[in-house]
C-alpha atoms as a PDB file:
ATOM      1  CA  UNK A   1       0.000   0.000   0.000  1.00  0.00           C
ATOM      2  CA  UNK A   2       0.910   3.546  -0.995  1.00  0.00           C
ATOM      3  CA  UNK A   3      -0.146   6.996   0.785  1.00  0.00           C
ATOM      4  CA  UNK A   4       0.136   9.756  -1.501  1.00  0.00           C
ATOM      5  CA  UNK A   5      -1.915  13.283  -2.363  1.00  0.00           C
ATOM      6  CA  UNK A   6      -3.378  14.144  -5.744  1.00  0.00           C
ATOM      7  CA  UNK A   7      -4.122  18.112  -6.619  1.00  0.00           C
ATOM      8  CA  UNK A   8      -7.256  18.862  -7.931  1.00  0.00           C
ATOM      9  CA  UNK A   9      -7.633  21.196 -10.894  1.00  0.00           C
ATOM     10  CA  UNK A  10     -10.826  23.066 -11.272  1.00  0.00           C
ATOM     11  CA  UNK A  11     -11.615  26.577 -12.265  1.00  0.00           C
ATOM     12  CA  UNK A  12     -10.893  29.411  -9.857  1.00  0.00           C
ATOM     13  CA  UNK A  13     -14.363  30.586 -10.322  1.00  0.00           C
ATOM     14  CA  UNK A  14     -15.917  27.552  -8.975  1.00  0.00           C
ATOM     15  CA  UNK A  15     -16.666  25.626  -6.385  1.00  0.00           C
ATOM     16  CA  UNK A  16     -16.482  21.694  -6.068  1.00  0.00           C
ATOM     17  CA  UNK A  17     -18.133  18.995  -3.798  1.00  0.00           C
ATOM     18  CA  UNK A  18     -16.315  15.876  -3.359  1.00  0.00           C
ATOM     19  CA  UNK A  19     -18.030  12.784  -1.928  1.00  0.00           C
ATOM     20  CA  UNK A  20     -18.407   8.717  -1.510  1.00  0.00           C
ATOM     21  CA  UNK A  21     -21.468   6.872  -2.723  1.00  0.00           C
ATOM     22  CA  UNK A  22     -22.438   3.309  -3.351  1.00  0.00           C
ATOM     23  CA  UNK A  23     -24.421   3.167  -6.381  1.00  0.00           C
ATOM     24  CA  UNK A  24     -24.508   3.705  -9.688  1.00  0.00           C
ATOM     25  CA  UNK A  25     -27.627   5.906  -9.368  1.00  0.00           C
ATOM     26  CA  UNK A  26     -26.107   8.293  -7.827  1.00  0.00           C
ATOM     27  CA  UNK A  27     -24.835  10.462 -10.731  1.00  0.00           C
ATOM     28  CA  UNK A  28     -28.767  11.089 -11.739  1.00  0.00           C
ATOM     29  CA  UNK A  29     -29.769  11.537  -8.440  1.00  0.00           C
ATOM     30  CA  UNK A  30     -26.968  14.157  -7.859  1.00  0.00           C
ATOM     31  CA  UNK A  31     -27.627  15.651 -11.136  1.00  0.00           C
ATOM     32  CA  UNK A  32     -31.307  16.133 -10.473  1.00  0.00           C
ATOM     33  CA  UNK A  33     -30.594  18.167  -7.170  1.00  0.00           C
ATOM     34  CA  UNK A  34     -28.405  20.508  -9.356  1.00  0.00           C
ATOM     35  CA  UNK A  35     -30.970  21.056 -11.521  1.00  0.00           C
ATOM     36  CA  UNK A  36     -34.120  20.851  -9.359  1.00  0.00           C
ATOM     37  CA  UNK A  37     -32.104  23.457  -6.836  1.00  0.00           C
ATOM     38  CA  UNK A  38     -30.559  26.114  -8.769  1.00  0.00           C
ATOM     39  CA  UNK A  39     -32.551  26.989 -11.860  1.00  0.00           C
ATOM     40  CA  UNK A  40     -30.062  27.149 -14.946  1.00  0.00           C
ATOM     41  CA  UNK A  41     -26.825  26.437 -12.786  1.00  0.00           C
ATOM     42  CA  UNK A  42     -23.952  25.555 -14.972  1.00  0.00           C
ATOM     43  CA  UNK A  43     -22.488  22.282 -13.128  1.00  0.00           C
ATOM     44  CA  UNK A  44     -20.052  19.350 -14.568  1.00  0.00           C
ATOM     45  CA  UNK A  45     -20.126  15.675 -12.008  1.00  0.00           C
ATOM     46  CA  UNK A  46     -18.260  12.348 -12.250  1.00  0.00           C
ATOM     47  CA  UNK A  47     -18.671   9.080 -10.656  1.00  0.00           C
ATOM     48  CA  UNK A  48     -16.029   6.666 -10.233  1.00  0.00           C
ATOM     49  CA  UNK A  49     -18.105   3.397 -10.699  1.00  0.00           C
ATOM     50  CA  UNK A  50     -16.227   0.457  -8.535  1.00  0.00           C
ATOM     51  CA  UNK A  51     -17.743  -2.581 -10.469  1.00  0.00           C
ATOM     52  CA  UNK A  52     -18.356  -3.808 -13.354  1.00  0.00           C
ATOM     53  CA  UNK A  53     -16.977  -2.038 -16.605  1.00  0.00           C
ATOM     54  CA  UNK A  54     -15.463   0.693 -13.871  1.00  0.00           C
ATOM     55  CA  UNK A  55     -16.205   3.692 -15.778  1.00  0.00           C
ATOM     56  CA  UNK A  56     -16.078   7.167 -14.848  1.00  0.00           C
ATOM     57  CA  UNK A  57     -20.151   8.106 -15.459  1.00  0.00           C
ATOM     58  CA  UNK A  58     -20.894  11.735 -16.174  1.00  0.00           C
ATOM     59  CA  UNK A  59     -23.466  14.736 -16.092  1.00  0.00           C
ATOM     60  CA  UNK A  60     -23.747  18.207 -16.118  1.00  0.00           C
ATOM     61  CA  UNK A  61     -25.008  21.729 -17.725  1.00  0.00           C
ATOM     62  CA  UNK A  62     -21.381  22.811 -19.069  1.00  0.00           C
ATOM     63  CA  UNK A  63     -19.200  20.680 -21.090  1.00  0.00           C
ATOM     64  CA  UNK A  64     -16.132  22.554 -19.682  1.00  0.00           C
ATOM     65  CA  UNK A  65     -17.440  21.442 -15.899  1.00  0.00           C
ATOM     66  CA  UNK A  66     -18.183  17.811 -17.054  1.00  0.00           C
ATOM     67  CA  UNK A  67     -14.644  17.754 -18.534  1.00  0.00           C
ATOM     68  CA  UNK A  68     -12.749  19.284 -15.209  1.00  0.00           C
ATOM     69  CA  UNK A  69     -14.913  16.764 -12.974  1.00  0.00           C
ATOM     70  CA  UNK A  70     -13.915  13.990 -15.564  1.00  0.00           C
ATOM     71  CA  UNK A  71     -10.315  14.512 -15.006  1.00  0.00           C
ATOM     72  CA  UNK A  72     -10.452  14.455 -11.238  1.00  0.00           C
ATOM     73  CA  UNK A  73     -12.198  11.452 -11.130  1.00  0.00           C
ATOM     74  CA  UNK A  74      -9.342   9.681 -13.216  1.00  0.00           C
ATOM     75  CA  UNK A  75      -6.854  11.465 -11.401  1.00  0.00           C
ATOM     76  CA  UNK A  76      -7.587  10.167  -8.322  1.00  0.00           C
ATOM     77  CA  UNK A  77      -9.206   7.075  -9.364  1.00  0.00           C
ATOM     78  CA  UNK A  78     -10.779   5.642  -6.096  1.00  0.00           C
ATOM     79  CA  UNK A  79     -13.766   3.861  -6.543  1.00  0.00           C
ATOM     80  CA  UNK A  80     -17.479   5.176  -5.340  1.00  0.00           C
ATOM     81  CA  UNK A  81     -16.329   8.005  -5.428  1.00  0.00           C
ATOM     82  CA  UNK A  82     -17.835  11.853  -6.742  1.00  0.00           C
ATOM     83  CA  UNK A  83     -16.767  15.366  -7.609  1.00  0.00           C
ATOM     84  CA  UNK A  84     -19.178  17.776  -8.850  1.00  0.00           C
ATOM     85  CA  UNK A  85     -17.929  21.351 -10.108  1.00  0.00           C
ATOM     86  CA  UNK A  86     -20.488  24.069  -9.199  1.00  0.00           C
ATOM     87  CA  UNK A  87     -20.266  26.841 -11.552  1.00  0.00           C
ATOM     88  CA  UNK A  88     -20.500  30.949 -10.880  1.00  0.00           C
ATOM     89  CA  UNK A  89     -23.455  32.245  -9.159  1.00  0.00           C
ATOM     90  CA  UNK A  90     -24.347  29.052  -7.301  1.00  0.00           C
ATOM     91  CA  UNK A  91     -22.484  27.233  -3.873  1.00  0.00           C
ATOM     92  CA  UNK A  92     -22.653  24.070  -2.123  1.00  0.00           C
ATOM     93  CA  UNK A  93     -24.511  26.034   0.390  1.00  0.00           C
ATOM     94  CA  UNK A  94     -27.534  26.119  -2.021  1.00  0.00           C
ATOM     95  CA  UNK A  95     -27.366  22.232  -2.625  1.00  0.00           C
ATOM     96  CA  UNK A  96     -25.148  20.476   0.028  1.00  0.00           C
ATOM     97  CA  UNK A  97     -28.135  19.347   2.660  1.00  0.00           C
ATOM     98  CA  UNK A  98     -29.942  17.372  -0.376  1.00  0.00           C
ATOM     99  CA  UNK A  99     -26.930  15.948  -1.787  1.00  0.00           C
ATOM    100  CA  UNK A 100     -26.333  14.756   1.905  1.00  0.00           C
ATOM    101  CA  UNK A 101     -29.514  13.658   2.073  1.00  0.00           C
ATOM    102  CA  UNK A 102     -29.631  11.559  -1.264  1.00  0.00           C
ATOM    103  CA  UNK A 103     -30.184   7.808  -0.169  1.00  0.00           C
ATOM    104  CA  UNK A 104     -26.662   6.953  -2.332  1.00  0.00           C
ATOM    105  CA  UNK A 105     -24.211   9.315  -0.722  1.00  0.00           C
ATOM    106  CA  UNK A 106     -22.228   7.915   2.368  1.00  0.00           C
ATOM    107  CA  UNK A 107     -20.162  11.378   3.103  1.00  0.00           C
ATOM    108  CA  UNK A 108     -19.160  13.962   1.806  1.00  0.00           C
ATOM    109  CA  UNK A 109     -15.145  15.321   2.055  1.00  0.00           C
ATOM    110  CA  UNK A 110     -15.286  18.747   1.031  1.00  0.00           C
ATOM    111  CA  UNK A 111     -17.097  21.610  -0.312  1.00  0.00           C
ATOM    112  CA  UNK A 112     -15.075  24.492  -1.079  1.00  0.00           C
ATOM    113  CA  UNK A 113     -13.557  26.975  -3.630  1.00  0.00           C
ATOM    114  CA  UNK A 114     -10.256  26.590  -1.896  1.00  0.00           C
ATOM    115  CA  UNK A 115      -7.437  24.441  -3.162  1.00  0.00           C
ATOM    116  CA  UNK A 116      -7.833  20.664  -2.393  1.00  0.00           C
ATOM    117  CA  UNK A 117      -5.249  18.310  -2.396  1.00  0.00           C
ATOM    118  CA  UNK A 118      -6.486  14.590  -1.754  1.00  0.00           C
ATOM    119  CA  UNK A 119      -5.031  12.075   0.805  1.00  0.00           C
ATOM    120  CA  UNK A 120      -5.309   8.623  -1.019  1.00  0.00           C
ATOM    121  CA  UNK A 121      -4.596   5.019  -0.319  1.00  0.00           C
ATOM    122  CA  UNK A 122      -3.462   2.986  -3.397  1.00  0.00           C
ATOM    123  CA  UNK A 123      -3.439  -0.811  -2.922  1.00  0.00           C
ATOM    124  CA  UNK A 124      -3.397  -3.713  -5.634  1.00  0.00           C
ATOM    125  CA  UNK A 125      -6.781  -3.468  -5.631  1.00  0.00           C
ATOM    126  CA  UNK A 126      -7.234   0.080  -6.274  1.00  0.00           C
ATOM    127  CA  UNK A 127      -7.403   3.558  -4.298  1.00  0.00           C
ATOM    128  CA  UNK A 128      -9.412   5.113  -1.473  1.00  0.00           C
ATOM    129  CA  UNK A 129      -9.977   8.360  -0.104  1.00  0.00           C
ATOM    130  CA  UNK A 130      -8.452   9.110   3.301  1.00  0.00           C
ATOM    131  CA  UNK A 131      -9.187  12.481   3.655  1.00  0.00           C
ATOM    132  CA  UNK A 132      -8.581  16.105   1.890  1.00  0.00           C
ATOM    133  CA  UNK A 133      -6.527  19.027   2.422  1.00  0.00           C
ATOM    134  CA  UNK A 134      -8.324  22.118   2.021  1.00  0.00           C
ATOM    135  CA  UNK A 135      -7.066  25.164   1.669  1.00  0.00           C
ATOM    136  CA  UNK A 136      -4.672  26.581   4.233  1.00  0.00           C
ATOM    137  CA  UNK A 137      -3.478  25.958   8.115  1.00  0.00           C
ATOM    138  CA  UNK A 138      -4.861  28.951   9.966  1.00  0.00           C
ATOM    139  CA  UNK A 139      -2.513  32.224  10.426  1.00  0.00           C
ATOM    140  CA  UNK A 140      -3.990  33.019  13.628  1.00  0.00           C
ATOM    141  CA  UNK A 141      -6.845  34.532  15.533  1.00  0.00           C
ATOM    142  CA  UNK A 142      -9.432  37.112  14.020  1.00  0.00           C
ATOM    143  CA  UNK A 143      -9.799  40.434  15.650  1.00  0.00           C
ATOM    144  CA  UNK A 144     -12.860  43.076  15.458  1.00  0.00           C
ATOM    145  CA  UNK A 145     -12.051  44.144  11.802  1.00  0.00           C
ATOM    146  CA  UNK A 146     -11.587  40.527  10.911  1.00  0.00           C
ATOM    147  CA  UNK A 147     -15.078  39.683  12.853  1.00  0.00           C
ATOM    148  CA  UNK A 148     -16.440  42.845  10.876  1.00  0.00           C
ATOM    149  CA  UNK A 149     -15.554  41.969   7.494  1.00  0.00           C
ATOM    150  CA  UNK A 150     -16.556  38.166   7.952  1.00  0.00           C
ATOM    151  CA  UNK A 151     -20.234  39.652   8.703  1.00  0.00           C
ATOM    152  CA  UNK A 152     -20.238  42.304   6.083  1.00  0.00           C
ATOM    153  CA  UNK A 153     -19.336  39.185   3.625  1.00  0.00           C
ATOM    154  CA  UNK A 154     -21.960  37.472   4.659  1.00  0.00           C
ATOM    155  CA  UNK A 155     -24.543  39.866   4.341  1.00  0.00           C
ATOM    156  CA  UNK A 156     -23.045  40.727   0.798  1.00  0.00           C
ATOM    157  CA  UNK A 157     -23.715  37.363  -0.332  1.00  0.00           C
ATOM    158  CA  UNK A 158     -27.307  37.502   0.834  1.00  0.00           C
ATOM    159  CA  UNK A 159     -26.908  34.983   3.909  1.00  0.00           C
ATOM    160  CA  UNK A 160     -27.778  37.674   6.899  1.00  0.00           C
ATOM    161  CA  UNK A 161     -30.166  40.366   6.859  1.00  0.00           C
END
């Protein structure tokens, strides 16, 4: 058995959900939240499949997404597994709880814009997800103006009043 970390490439102006599953179905099922939550969103999604012909099964709004969620699949390669790229204007905020809630989906390892490295497993029989880096360590403690800004974010985005 190997331990190693795989970077995954998306585009800066997105955000990606990565998770484990069990079935096949999930790739519709995930698909159909996009689209059922976020009228028009522009989103790409792969699933590893872990049996059978093993194929990476896609979905999506944007070709460009599908393609970047395509390659991180294959890049990382571990079976069951998801990554769904959430285009501009929409955030895992706006779909995460149904996605966790889909009768498929085991857990979920990140949902972020940040850079994600991922800690993986590789074994004769293939590769598993251990965990994921994402983003940065901390570089300390916020003050008021850091406690200020956070809130005026927030309220930019439209999540407080």
């Amino acid at each position: 058995m190997t331990i190693d970390t795989v970077k995954l490439a998306f585009p800066e102006d997105c955000n990606i959900i990565v998770g484990q599953s069990h079935f096949i179905k999930t790739v519709e099922d995930v698909a159909e939240i996009m689209v059922s939550s976020v009228p028009g969103v522009k989103f790409g999604l792969a699933f590893n499949e872990a049996s059978g012909p093993c194929l990476v099964r896609t979905e999506g709004s944007d070709p460009a997404l599908i393609e970047a969620a395509q390659k991180m699949a294959l890049s990382v390669g571990a079976g069951h597994t998801f990554y769904l790229v959430i285009g501009p204007g929409a955030y895992p905020i706006n779909v995460l709880d149904r996605i966790k809630a889909s009768p498929e989906v085991c857990r979920i390892f990140c949902a972020t814009a940040n850079p994600v490295e991922v800690v993986r497993s590789v074994t004769e029989q293939g590769a598993a997800i251990l965990g994921v880096v994402d983003g940065f360590a901390p570089k300390g403690v916020e003050g008021e103006s850091d406690k200020a800004a956070r809130k005026a974010m927030l309220r930019k985005f439209g999540y407080k009043f």
